[in-house]
N, C-alpha and C. Protein backbone atom coordinates (compact mmCIF):
# COMPACT_ATOMS: atom_id res chain seq x y z
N UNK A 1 143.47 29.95 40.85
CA UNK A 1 144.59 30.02 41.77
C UNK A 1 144.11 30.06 43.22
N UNK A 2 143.13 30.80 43.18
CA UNK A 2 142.44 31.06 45.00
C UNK A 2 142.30 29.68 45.07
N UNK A 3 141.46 28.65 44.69
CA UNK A 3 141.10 27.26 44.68
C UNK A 3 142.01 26.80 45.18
N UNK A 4 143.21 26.68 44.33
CA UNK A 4 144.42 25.63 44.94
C UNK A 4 144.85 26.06 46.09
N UNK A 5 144.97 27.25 46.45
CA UNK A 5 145.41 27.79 47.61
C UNK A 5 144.57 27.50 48.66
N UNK A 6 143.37 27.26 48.55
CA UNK A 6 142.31 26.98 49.52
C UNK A 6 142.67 25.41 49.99
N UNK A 7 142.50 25.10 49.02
CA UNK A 7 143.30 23.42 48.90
C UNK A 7 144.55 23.10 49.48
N UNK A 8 145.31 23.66 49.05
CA UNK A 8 146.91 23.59 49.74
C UNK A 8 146.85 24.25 51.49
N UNK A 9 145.94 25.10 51.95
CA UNK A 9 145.37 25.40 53.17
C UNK A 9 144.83 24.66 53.76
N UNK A 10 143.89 23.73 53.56
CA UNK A 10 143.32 22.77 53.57
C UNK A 10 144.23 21.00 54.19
N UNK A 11 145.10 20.77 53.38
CA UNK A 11 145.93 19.66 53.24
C UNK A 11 146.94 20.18 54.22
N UNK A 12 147.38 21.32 54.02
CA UNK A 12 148.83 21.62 55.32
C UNK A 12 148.00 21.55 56.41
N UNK A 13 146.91 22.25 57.22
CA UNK A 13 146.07 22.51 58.14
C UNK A 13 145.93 20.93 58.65
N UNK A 14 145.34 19.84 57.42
CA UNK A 14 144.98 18.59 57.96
C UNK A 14 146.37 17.79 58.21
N UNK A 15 147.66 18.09 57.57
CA UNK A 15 148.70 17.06 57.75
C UNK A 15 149.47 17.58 59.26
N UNK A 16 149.11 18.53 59.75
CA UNK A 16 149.30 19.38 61.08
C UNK A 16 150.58 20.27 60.94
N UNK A 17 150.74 20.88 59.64
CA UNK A 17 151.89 22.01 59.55
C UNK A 17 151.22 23.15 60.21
N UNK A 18 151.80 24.09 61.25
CA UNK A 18 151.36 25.15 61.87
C UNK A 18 151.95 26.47 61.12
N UNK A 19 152.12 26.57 60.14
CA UNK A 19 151.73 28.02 59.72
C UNK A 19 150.84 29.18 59.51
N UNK A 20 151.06 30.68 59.75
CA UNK A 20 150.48 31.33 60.37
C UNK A 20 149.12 31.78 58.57
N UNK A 21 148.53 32.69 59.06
CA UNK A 21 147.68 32.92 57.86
C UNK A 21 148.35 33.25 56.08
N UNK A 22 149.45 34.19 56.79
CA UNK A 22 149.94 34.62 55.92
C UNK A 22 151.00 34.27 55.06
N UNK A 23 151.85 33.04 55.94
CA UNK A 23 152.55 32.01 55.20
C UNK A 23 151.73 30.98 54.50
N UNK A 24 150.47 30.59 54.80
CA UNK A 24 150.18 29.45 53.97
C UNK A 24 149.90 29.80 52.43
N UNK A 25 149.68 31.62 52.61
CA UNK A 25 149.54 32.09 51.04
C UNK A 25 151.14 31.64 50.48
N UNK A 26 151.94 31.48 50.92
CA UNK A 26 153.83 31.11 50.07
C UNK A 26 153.75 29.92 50.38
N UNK A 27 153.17 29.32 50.95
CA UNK A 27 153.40 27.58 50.77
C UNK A 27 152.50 26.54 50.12
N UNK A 28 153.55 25.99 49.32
CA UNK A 28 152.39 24.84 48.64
C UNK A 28 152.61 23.73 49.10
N UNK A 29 152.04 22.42 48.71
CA UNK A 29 152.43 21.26 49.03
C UNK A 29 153.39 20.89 48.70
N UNK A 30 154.27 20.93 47.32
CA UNK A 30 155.30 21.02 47.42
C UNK A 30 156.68 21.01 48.04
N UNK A 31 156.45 22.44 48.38
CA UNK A 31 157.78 22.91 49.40
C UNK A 31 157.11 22.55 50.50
N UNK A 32 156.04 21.87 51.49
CA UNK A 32 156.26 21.65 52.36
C UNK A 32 156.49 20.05 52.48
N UNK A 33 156.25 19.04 51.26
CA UNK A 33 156.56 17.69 51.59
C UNK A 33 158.49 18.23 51.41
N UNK A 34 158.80 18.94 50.45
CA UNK A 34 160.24 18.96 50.64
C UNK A 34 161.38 19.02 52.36
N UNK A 35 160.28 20.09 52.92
CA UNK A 35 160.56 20.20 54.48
C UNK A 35 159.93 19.19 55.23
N UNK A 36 159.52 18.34 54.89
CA UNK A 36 159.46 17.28 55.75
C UNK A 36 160.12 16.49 55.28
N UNK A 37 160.44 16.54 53.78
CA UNK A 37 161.88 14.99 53.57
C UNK A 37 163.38 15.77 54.86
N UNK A 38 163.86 17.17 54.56
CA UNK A 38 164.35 17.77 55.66
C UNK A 38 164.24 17.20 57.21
N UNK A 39 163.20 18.14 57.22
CA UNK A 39 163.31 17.86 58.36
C UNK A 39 163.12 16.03 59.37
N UNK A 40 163.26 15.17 58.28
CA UNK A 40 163.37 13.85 58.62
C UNK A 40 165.12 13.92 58.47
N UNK A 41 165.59 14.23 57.43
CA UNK A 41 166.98 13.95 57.26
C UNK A 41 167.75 14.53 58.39
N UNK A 42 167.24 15.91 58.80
CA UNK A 42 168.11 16.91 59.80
C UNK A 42 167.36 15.64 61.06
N UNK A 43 166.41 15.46 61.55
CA UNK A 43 166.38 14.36 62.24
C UNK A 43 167.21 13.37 62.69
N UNK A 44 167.57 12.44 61.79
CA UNK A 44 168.15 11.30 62.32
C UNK A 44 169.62 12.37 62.17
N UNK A 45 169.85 13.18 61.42
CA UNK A 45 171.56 13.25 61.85
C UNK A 45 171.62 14.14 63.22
N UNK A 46 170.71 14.89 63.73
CA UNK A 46 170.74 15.01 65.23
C UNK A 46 170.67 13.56 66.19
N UNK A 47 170.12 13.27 66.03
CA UNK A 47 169.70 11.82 67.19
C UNK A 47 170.38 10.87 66.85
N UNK A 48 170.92 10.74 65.81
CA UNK A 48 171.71 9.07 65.78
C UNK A 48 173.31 9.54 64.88
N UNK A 49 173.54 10.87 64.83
CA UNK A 49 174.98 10.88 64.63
C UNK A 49 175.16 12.11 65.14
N UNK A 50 174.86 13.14 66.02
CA UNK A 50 175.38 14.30 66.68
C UNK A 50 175.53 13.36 68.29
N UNK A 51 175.06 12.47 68.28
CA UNK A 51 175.17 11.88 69.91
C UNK A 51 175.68 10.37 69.45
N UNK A 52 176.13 10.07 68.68
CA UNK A 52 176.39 8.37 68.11
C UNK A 52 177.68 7.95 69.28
N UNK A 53 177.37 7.24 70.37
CA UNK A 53 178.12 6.29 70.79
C UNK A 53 179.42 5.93 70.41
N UNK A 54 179.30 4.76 69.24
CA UNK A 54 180.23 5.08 67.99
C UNK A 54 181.62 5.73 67.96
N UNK A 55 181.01 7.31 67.67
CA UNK A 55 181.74 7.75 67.29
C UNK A 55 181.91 9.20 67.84
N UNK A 56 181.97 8.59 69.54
CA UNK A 56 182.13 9.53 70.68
C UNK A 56 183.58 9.88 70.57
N UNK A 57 184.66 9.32 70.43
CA UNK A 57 186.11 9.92 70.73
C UNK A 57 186.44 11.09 69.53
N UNK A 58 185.24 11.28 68.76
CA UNK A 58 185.53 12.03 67.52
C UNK A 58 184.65 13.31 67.43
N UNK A 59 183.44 13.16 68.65
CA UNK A 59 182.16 13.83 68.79
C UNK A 59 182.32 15.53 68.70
N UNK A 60 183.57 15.96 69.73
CA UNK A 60 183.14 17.17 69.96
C UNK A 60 183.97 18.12 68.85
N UNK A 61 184.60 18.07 68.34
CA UNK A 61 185.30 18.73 67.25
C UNK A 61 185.76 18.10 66.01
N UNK A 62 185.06 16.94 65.92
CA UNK A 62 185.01 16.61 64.04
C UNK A 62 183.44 16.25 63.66
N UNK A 63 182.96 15.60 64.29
CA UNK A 63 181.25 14.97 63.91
C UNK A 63 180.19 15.91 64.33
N UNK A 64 180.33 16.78 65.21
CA UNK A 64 178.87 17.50 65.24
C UNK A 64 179.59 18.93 64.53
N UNK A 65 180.10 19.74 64.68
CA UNK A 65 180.98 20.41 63.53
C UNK A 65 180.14 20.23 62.20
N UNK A 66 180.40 18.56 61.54
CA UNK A 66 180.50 18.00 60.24
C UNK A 66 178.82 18.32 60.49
N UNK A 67 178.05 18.01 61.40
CA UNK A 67 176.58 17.58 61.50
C UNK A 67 175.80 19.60 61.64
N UNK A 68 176.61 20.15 61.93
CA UNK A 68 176.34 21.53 62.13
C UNK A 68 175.93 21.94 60.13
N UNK A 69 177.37 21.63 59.53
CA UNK A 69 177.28 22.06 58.34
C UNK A 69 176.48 21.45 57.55
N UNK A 70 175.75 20.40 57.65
CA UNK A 70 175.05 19.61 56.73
C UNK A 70 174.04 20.04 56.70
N UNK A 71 173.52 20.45 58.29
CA UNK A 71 172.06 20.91 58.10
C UNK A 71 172.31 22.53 57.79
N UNK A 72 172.96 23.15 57.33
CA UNK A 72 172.90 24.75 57.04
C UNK A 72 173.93 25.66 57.85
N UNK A 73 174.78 25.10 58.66
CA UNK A 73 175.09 26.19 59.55
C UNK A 73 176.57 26.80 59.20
N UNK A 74 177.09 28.09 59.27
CA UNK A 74 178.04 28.21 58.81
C UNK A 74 179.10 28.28 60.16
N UNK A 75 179.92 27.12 59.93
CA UNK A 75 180.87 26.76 61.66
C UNK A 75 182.11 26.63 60.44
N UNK A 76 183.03 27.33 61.30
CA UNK A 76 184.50 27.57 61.20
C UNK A 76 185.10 26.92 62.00
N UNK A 77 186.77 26.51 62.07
CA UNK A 77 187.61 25.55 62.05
C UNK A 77 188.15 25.45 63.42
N UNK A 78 188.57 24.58 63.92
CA UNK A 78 188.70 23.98 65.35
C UNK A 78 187.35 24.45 66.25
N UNK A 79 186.30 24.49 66.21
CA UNK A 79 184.74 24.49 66.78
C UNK A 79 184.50 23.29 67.55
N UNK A 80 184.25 23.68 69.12
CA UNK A 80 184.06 22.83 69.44
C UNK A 80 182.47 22.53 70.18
N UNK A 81 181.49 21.58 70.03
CA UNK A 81 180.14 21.71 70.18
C UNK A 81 179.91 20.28 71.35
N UNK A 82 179.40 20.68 72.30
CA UNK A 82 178.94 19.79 73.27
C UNK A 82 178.29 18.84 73.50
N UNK A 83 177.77 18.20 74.45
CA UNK A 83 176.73 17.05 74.58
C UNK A 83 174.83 17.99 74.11
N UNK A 84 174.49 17.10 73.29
CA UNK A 84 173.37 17.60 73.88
C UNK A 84 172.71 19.61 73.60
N UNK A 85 173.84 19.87 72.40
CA UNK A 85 173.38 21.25 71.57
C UNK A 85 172.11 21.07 70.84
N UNK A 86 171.49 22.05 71.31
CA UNK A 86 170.02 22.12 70.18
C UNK A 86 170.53 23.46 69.21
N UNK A 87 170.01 22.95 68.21
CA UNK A 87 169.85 23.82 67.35
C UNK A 87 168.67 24.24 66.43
N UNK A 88 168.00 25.44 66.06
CA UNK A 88 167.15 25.64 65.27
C UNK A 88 167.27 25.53 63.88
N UNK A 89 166.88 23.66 63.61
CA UNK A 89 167.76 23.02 62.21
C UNK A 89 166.50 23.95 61.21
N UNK A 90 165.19 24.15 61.89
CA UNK A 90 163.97 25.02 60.29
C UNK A 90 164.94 26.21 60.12
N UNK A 91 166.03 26.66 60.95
CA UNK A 91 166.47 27.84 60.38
C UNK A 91 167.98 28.31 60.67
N UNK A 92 168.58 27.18 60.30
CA UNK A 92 170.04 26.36 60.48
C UNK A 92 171.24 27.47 59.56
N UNK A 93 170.73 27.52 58.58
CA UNK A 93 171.27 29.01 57.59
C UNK A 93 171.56 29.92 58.65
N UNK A 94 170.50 30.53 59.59
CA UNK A 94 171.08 31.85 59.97
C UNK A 94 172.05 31.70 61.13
N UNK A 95 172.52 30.52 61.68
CA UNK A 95 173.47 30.18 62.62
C UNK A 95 175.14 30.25 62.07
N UNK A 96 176.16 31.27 62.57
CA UNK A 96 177.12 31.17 62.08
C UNK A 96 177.83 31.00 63.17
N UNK A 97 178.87 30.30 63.66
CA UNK A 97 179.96 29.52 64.27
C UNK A 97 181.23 29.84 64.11
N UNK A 98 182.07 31.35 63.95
CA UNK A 98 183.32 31.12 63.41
C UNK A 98 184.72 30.52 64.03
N UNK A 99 185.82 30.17 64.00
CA UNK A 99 186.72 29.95 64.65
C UNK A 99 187.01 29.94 65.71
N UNK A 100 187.11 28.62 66.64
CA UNK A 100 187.71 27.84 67.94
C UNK A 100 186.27 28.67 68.85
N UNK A 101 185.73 28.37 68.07
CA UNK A 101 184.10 28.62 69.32
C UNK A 101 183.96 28.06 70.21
N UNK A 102 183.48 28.05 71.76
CA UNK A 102 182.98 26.51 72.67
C UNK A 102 181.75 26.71 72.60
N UNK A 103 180.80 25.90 72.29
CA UNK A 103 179.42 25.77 72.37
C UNK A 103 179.23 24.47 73.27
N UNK A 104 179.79 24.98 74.79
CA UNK A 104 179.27 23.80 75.26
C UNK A 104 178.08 23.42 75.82
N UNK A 105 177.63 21.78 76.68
CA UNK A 105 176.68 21.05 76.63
C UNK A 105 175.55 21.63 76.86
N UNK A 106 173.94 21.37 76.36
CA UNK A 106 172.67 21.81 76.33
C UNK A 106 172.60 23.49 76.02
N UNK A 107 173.41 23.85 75.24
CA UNK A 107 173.08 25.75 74.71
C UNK A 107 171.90 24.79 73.46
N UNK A 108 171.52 26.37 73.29
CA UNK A 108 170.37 26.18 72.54
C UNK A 108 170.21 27.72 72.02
N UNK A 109 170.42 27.33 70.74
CA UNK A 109 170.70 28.30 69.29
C UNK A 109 169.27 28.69 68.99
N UNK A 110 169.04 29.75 68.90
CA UNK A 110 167.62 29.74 68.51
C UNK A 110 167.02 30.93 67.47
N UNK A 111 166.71 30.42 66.38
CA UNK A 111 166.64 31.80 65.50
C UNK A 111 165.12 32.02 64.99
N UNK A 112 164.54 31.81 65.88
CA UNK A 112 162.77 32.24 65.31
C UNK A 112 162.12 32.42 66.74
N UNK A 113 161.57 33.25 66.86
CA UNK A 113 160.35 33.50 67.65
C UNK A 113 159.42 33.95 67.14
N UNK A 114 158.04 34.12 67.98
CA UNK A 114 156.42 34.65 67.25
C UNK A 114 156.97 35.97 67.40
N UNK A 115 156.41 36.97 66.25
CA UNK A 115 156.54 38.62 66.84
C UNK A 115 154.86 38.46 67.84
N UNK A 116 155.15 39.44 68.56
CA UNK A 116 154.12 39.53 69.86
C UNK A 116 153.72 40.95 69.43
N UNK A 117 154.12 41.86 68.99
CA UNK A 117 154.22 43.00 69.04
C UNK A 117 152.57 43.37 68.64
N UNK A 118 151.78 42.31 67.76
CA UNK A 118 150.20 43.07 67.58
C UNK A 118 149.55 41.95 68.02
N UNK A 119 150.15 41.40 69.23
CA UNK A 119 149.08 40.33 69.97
C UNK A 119 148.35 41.46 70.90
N UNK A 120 146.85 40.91 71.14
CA UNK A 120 146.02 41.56 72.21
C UNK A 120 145.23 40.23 72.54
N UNK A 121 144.83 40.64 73.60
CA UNK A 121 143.37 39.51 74.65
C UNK A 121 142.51 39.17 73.62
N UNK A 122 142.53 37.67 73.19
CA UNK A 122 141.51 36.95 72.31
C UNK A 122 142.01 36.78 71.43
N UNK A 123 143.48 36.72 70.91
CA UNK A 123 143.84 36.50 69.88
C UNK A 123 144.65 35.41 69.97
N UNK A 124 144.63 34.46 68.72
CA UNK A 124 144.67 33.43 68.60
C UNK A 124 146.29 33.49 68.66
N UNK A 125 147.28 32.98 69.59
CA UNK A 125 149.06 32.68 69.53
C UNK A 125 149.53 32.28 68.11
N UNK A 126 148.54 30.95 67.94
CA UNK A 126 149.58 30.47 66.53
C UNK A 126 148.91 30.69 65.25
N UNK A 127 148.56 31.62 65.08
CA UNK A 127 148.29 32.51 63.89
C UNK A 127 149.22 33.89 63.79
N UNK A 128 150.05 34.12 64.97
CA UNK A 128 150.98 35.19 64.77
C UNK A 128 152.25 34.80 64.24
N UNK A 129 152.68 35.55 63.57
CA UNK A 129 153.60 34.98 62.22
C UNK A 129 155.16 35.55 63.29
N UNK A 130 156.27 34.36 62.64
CA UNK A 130 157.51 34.09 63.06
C UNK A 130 158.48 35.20 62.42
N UNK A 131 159.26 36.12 63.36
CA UNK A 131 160.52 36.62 63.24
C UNK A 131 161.41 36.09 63.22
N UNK A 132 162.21 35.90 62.57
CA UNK A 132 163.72 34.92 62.54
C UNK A 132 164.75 36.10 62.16
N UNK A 133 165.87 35.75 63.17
CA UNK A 133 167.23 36.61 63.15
C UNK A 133 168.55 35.71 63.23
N UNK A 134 169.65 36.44 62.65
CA UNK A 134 170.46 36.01 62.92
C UNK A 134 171.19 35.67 64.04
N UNK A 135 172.21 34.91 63.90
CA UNK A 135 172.96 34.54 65.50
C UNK A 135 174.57 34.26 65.34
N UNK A 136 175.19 35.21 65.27
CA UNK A 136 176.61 34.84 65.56
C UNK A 136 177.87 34.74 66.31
N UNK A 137 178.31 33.76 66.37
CA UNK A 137 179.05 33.18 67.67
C UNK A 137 180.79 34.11 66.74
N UNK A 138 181.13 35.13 67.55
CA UNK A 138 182.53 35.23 67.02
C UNK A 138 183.20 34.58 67.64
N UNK A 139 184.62 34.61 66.56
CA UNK A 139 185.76 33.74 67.12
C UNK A 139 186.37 33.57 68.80
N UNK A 140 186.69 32.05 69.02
CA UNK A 140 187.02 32.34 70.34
C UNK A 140 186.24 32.34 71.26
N UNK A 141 184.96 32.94 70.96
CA UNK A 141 183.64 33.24 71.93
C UNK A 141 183.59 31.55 73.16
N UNK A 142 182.56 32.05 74.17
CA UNK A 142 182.61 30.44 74.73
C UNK A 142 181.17 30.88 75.37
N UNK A 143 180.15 29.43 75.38
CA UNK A 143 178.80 29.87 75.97
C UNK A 143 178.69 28.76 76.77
N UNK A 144 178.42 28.72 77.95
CA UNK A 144 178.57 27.86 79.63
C UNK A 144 177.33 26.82 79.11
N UNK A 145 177.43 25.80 80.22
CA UNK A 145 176.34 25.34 79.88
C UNK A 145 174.94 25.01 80.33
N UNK A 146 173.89 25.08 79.27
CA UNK A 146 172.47 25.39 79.58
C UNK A 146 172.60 27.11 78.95
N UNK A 147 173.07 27.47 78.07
CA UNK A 147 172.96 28.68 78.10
C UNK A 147 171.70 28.42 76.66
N UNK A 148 171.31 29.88 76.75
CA UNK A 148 169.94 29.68 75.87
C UNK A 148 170.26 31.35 74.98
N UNK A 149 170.92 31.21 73.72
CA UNK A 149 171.33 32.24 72.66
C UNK A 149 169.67 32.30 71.94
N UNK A 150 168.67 33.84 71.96
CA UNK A 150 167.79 34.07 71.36
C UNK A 150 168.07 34.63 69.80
N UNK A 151 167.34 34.94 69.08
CA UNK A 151 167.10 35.37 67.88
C UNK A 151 168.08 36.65 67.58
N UNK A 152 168.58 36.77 66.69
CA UNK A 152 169.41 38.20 66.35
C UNK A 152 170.90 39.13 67.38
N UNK A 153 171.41 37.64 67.86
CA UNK A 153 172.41 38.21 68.89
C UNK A 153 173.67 37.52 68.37
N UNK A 154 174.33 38.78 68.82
CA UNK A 154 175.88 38.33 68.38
C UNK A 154 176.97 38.58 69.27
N UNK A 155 177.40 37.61 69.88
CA UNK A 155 178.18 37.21 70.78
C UNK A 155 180.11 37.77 70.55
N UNK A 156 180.55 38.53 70.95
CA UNK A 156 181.92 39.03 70.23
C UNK A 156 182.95 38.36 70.48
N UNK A 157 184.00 38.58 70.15
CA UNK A 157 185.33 37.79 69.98
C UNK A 157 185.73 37.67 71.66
N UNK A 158 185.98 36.42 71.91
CA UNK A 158 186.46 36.02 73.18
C UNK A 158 185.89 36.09 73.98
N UNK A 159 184.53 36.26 74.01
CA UNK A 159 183.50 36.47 74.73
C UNK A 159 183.33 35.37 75.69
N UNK A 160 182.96 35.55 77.04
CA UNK A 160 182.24 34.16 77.52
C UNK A 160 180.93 34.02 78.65
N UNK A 161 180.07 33.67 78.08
CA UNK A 161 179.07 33.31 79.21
C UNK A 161 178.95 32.45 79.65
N UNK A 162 178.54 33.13 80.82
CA UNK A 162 178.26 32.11 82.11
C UNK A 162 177.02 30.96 81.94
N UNK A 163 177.18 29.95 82.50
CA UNK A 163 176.11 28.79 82.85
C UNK A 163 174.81 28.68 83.13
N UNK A 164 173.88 28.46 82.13
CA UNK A 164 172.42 29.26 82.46
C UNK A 164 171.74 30.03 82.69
N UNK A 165 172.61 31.22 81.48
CA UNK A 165 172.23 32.12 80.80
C UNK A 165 171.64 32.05 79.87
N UNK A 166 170.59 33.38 79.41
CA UNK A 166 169.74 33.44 78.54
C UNK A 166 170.27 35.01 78.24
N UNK A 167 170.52 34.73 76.77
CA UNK A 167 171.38 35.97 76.52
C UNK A 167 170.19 36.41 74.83
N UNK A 168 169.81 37.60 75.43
CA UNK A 168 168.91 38.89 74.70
C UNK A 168 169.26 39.73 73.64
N UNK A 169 170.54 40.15 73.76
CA UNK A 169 171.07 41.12 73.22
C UNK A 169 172.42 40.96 73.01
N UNK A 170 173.15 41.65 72.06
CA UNK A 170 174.46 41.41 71.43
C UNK A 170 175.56 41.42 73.36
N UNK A 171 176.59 40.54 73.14
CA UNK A 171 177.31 40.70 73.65
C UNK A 171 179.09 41.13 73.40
N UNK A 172 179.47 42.08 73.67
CA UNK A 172 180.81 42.88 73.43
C UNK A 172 182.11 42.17 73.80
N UNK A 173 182.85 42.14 72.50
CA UNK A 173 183.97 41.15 72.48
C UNK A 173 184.63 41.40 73.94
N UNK A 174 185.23 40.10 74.06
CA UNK A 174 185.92 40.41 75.60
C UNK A 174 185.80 40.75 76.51
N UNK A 175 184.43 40.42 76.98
CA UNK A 175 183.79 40.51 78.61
C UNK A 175 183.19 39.04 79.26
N UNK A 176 182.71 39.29 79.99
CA UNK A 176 182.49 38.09 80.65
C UNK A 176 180.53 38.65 80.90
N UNK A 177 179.77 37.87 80.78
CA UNK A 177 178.39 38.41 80.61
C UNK A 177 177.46 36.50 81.40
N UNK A 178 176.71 37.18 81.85
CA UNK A 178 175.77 35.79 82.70
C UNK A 178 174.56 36.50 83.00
N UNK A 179 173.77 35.52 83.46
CA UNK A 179 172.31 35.70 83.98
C UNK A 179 171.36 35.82 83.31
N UNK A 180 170.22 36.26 83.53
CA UNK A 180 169.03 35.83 82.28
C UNK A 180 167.79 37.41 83.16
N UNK A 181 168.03 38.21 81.91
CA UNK A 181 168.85 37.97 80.93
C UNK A 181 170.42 38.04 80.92
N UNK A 182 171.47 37.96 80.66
CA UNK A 182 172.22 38.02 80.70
C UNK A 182 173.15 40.04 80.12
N UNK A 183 174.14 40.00 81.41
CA UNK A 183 174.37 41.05 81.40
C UNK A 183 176.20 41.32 81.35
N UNK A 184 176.81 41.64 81.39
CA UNK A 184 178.17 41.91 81.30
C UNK A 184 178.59 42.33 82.93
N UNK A 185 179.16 41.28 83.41
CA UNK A 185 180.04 41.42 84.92
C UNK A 185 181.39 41.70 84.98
N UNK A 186 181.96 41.95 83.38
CA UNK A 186 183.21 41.85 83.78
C UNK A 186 184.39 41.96 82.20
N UNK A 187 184.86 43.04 82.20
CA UNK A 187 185.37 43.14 80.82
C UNK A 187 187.13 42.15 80.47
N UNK A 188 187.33 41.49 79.90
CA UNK A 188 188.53 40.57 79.56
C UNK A 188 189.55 41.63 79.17
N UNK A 189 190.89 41.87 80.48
CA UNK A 189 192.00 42.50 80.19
C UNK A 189 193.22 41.80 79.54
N UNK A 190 194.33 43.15 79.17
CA UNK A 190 194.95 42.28 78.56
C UNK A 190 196.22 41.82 79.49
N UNK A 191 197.15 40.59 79.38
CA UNK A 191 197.90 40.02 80.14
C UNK A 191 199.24 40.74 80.16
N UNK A 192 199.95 41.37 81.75
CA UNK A 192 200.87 41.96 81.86
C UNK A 192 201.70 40.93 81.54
N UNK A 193 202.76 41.97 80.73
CA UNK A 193 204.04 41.20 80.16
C UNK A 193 204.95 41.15 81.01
């Protein structure tokens, strides 16, 4: 068993998969030609049908929506997604989207970073192994654009950030929150009758 594993270390290392020491012990060749048939498929449906020309009058609330769920993501109904959304398709599962969301143009979903936490001077970056968190957009929520959503944050109901923000930490339904990191300027009242 050590053998094959040396081997399967060996072949990922030479085909240029960057996993850290301790993932290449859970990965075989296998599951990683499987993530590359993936990540070819999540490919072309970013680049040639989340931006398709085509089938621009349909783009922002039926086709990237449709292109959200294919690759893993859980998006709820009237969602609307912008020009030019990145998403973290290796970890597309932990992205949830619920009801009349705006994710507008260039945000960028992001659910993995390196943990840093036992880096020191001389140590090698990409041998430190990946944290991945969740990310959820509640209903209503709206994120400006260029905004940059990190690992394990959850954005609350009616929420909205501002335009090139980089948002750290959970944000509280019904405020208004911007800047980088992004902070809460302003709580959403309710409308005199």
């Amino acid at each position: 068993m050590a053998q094959k594993l040396s081997f399967s270390f060996r072949m990922l290392r030479f085909f240029g998969f960057n996993y850290s020491e301790e993932e290449y012990g859970q990965v075989s060749l296998g599951r990683a030609f499987h993530r590359f048939l993936k990540y070819y498929k999540d490919s072309f449906l970013l680049r040639f049908v989340m931006n398709s020309f085509l089938l621009s009058p349909f783009l922002h609330l039926k086709v990237r929506p449709w292109v959200l769920r294919q690759l893993g993501c859980s998006v709820g109904k009237r969602v609307f997604i912008g020009d030019e959304v990145m998403v973290d398709f290796a970890h597309a599962d932990l992205i949830c989207i619920e009801d009349g969301v705006y994710v507008t143009g260039r945000t960028i979903l992001l659910c993995h970073k390196r943990d840093l936490s036992d880096y020191y001077k001389g140590d090698d970056y990409a041998q430190k192994p990946y944290k991945t968190a969740k990310i959820v957009l509640k209903k209503g929520c709206s994120t400006g654009t260029g905004t940059i959503i990190m690992p394990g944050v959850t954005i609350g109901e009616g929420a909205i950030i501002g335009a090139g923000s980089l948002v750290t930490h959970d944000i509280p339904a019904w405020t208004i929150a911007m800047g980088r990191p992004a902070k809460v300027v302003r709580e959403i009242v309710e409308r005199n009758k």
